[in-house]
Protein backbone atom coordinates (compact mmCIF):
# COMPACT_ATOMS: atom_id res chain seq x y z
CA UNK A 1 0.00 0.00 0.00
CA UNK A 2 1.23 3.32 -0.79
CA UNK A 3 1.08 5.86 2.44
CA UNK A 4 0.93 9.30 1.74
CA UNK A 5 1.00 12.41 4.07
CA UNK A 6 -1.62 14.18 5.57
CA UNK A 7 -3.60 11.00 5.42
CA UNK A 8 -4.66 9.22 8.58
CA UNK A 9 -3.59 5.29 8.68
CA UNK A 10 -3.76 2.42 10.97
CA UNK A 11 -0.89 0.67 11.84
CA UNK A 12 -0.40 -2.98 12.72
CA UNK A 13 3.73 -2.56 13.97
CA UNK A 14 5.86 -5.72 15.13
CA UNK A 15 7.06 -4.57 17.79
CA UNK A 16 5.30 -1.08 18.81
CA UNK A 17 1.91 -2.78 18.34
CA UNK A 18 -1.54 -0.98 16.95
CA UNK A 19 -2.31 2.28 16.87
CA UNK A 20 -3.56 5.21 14.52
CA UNK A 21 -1.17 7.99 12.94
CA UNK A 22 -1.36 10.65 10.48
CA UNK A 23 1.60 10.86 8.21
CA UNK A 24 3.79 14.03 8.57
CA UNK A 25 6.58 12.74 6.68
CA UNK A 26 8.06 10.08 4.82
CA UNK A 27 11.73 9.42 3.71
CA UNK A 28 13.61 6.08 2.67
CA UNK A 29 12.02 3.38 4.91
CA UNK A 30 10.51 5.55 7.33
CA UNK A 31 7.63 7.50 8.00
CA UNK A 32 6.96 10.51 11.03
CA UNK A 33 3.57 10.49 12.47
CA UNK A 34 1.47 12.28 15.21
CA UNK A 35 -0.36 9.76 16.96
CA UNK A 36 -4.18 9.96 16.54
CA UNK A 37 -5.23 7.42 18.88
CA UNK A 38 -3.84 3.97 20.73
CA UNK A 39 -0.28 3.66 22.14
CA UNK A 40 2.91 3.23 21.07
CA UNK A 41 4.66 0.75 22.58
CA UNK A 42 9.05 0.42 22.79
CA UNK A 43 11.29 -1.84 25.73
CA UNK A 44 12.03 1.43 27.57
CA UNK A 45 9.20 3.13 29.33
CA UNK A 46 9.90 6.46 28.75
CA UNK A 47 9.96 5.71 24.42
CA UNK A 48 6.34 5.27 24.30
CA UNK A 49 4.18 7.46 22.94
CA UNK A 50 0.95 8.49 23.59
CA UNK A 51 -1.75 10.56 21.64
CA UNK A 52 -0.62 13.39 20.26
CA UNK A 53 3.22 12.74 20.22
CA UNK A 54 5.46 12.27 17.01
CA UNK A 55 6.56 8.76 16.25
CA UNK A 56 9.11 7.65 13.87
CA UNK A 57 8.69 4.39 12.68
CA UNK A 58 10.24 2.03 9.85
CA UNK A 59 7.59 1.07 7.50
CA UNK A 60 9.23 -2.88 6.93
CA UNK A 61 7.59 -3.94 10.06
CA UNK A 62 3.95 -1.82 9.76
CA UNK A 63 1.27 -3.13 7.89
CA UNK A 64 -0.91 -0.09 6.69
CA UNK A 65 -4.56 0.57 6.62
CA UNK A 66 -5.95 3.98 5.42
CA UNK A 67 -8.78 5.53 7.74
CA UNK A 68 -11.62 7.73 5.79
């Protein structure tokens, strides 16, 4: 799927789990987000992010699904 920005997507991540982002930028393999809704999940408490925050993420282990 091709993710573009400014759109709103839902994202199925390995390792950070699920949770809803708009796309604020994209370059090579990764994408910037703000988080719309869910949590962002990472080993170290203080990496996750909450609504609201920017994300970085690398789109190899994200499945995509656009929201309307």
């Amino acid at each position: 799927m091709e993710v573009l920005i400014g759109k709103i997507y839902q994202v199925n991540h390995k390792r950070k789990g699920a949770f809803k982002i708009k796309v604020i930028s994209i370059y090579d393999k990764y994408i910037d987000g703000i988080v719309i809704e869910g949590k962002v999940d990472a080993i170290l408490k203080e990496d996750r992010k909450f609504k609201g925050e920017k994300v970085t993420i690398n789109r190899k282990f994200c499945s995509f699904s656009e929201i309307k």
